[in-house]
Structure formats: structure tokens, C-alpha cells
C-alpha atoms as a PDB file:
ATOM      1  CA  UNK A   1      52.814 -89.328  15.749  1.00  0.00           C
ATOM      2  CA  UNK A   2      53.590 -85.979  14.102  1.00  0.00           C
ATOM      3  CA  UNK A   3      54.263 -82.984  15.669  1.00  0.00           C
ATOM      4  CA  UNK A   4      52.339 -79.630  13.899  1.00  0.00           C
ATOM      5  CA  UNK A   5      53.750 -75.905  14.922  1.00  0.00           C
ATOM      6  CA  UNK A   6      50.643 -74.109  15.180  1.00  0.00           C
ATOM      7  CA  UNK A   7      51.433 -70.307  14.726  1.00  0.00           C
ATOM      8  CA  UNK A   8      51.259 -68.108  17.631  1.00  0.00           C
ATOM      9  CA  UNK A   9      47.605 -66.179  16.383  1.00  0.00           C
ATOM     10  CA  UNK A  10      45.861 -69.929  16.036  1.00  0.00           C
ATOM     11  CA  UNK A  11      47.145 -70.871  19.790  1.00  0.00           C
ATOM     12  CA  UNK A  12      43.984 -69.163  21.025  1.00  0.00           C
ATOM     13  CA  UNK A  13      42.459 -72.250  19.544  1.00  0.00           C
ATOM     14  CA  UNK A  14      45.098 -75.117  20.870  1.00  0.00           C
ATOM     15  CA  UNK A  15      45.141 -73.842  24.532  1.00  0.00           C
ATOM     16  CA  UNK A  16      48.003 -71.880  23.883  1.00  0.00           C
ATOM     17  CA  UNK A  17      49.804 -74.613  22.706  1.00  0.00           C
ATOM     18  CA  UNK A  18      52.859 -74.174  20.440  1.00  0.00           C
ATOM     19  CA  UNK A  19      53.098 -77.440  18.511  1.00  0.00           C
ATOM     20  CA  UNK A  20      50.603 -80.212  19.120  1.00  0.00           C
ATOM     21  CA  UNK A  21      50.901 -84.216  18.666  1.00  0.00           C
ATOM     22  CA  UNK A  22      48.698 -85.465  15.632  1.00  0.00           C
ATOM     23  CA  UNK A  23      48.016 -88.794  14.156  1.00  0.00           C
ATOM     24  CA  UNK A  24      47.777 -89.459  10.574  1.00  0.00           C
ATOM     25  CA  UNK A  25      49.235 -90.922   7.390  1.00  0.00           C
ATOM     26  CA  UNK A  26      49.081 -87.366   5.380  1.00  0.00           C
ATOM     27  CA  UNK A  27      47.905 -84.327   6.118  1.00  0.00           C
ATOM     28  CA  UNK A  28      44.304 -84.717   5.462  1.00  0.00           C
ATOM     29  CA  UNK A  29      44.316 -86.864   7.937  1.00  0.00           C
ATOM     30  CA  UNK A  30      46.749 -84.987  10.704  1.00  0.00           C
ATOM     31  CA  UNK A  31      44.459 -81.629   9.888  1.00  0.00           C
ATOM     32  CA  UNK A  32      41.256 -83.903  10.810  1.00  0.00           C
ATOM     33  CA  UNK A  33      42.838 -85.003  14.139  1.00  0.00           C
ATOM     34  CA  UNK A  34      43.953 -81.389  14.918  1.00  0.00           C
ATOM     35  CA  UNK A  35      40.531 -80.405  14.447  1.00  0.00           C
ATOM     36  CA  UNK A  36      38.941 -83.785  16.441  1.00  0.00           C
ATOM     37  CA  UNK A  37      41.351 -81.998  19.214  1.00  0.00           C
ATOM     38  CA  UNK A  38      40.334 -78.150  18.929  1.00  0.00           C
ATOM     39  CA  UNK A  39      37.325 -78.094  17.535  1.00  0.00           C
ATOM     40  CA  UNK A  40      37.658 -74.440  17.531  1.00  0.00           C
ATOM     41  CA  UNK A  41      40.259 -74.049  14.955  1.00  0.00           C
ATOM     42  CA  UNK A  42      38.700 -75.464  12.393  1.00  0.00           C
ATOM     43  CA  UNK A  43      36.700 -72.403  10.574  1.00  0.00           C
ATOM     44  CA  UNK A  44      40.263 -70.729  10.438  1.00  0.00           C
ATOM     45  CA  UNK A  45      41.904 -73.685   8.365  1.00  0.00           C
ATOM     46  CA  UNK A  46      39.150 -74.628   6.267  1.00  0.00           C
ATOM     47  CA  UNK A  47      36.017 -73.190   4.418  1.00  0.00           C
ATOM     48  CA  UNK A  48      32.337 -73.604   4.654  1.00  0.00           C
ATOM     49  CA  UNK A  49      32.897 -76.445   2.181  1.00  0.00           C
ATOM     50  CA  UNK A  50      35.721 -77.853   3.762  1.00  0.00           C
ATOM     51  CA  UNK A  51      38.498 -77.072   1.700  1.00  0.00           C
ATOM     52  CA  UNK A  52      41.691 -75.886   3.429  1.00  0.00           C
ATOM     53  CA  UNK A  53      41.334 -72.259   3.158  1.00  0.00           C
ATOM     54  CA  UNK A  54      43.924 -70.890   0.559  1.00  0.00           C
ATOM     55  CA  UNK A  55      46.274 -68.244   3.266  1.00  0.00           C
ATOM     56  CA  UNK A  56      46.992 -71.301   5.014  1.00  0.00           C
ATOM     57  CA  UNK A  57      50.193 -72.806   4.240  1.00  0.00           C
ATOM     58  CA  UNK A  58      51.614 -76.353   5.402  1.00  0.00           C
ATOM     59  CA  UNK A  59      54.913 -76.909   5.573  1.00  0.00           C
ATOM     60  CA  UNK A  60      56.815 -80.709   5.928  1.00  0.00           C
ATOM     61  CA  UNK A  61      59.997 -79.846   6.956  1.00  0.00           C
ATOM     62  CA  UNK A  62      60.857 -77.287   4.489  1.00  0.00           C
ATOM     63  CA  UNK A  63      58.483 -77.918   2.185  1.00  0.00           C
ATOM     64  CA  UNK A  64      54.889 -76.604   1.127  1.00  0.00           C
ATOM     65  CA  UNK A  65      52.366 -79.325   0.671  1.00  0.00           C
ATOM     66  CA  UNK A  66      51.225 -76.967  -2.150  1.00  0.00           C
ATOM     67  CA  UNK A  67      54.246 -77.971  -4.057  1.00  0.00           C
ATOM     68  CA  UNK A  68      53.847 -81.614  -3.147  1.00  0.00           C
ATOM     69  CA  UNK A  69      50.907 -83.834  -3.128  1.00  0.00           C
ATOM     70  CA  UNK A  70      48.699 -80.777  -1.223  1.00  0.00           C
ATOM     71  CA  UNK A  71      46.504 -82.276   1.653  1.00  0.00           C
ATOM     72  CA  UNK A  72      47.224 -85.740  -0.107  1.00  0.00           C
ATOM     73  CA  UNK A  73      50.957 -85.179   1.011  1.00  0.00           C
ATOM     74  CA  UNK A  74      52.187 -88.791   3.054  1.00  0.00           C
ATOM     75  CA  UNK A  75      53.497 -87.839   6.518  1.00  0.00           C
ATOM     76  CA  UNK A  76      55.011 -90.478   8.687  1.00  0.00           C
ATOM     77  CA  UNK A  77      55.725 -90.691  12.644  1.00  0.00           C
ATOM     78  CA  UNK A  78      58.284 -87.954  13.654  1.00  0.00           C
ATOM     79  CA  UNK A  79      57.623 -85.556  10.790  1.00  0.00           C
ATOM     80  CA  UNK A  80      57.302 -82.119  11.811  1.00  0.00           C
ATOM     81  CA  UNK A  81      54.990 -79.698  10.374  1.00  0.00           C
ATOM     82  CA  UNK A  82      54.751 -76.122  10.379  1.00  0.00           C
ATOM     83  CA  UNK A  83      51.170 -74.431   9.981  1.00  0.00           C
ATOM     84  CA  UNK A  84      51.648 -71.041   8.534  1.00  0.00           C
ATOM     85  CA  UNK A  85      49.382 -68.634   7.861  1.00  0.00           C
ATOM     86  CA  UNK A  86      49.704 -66.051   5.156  1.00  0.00           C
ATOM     87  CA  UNK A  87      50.194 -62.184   5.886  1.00  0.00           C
ATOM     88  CA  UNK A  88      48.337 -59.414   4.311  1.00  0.00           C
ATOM     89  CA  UNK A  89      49.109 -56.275   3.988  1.00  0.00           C
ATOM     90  CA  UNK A  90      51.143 -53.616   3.273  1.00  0.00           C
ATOM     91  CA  UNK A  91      51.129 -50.106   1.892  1.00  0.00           C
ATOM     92  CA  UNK A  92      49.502 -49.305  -1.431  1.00  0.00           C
ATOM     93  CA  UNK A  93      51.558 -46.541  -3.316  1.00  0.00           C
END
């Protein structure tokens, strides 16, 4: 099993869980358990096609799966990954 850090504005979704247990051989497959499990995170990861939606960053360890093999990216048992949403914002000058 994996563990995934799910950042504190998604806990809403995961009961107010901090890091939830996820099965999976890469991350495709962990995100689809995570969402089999909360249902009601999935329009926040993914789009109306169901693409992983592209302010949401994965992390294994301490890298991005955007620098890797994206949601292709092989996980195995013990891996820890970090969910981490992107932050807007700012002041315009």
C-alpha cells in the first residue's frame, strides 16, 4: 500500500484525513482508488474529461510525476506521496 498526503483544503473530502492508504502500481491507479474511497474529491483532481486537472501536483518522495512518467509514474508498497495543489495569487503591480 501507499500512503498519499492529501493537503489540508482537500481533507473536507477524505473525512479530514491527513494522508490516506491507497492501492496501486502507479499513480493512475492510486488516484482511482483515492477516488473509489472519496468519491467526493474527485471533480477537484480531475476534469470533466478525466484528465488530472493541471494545479494539481503529485509528488513521489521529492519528486513531481510531471517530471517523471506523469500519471504513468510506477509506485510500489511504502511509497509516499504528497498531493499538492497549486496556489494562485498574488498582487498585480
Amino acid at each position: 500500500m501507499t500512503t498519499l498526503r492529501i493537503p489540508t483544503p482537500l481533507r473536507t473530502y477524505t473525512g479530514g484525513k491527513s494522508e490516506v492508504t491507497v492501492s496501486g502500481a502507479k499513480i493512475s491507479e492510486a488516484l482511482a482508488d483515492l477516488t473509489t474511497q472519496y468519491p467526493a474529491i474527485k471533480p477537484h483532481l480531475f476534469n470533466e474529461g478525466g484528465e488530472l486537472r493541471p494545479f494539481v501536483n503529485l509528488f513521489v518522495g521529492e519528486h513531481n510525476i510531471k517530471d517523471l512518467q506523469g500519471v504513468d509514474t510506477p509506485i510500489k508498497d511504502g511509497d509516499k506521496v504528497m498531493l499538492i495543489p497549486s496556489i494562485a495569487g498574488g498582487k498585480n503591480s
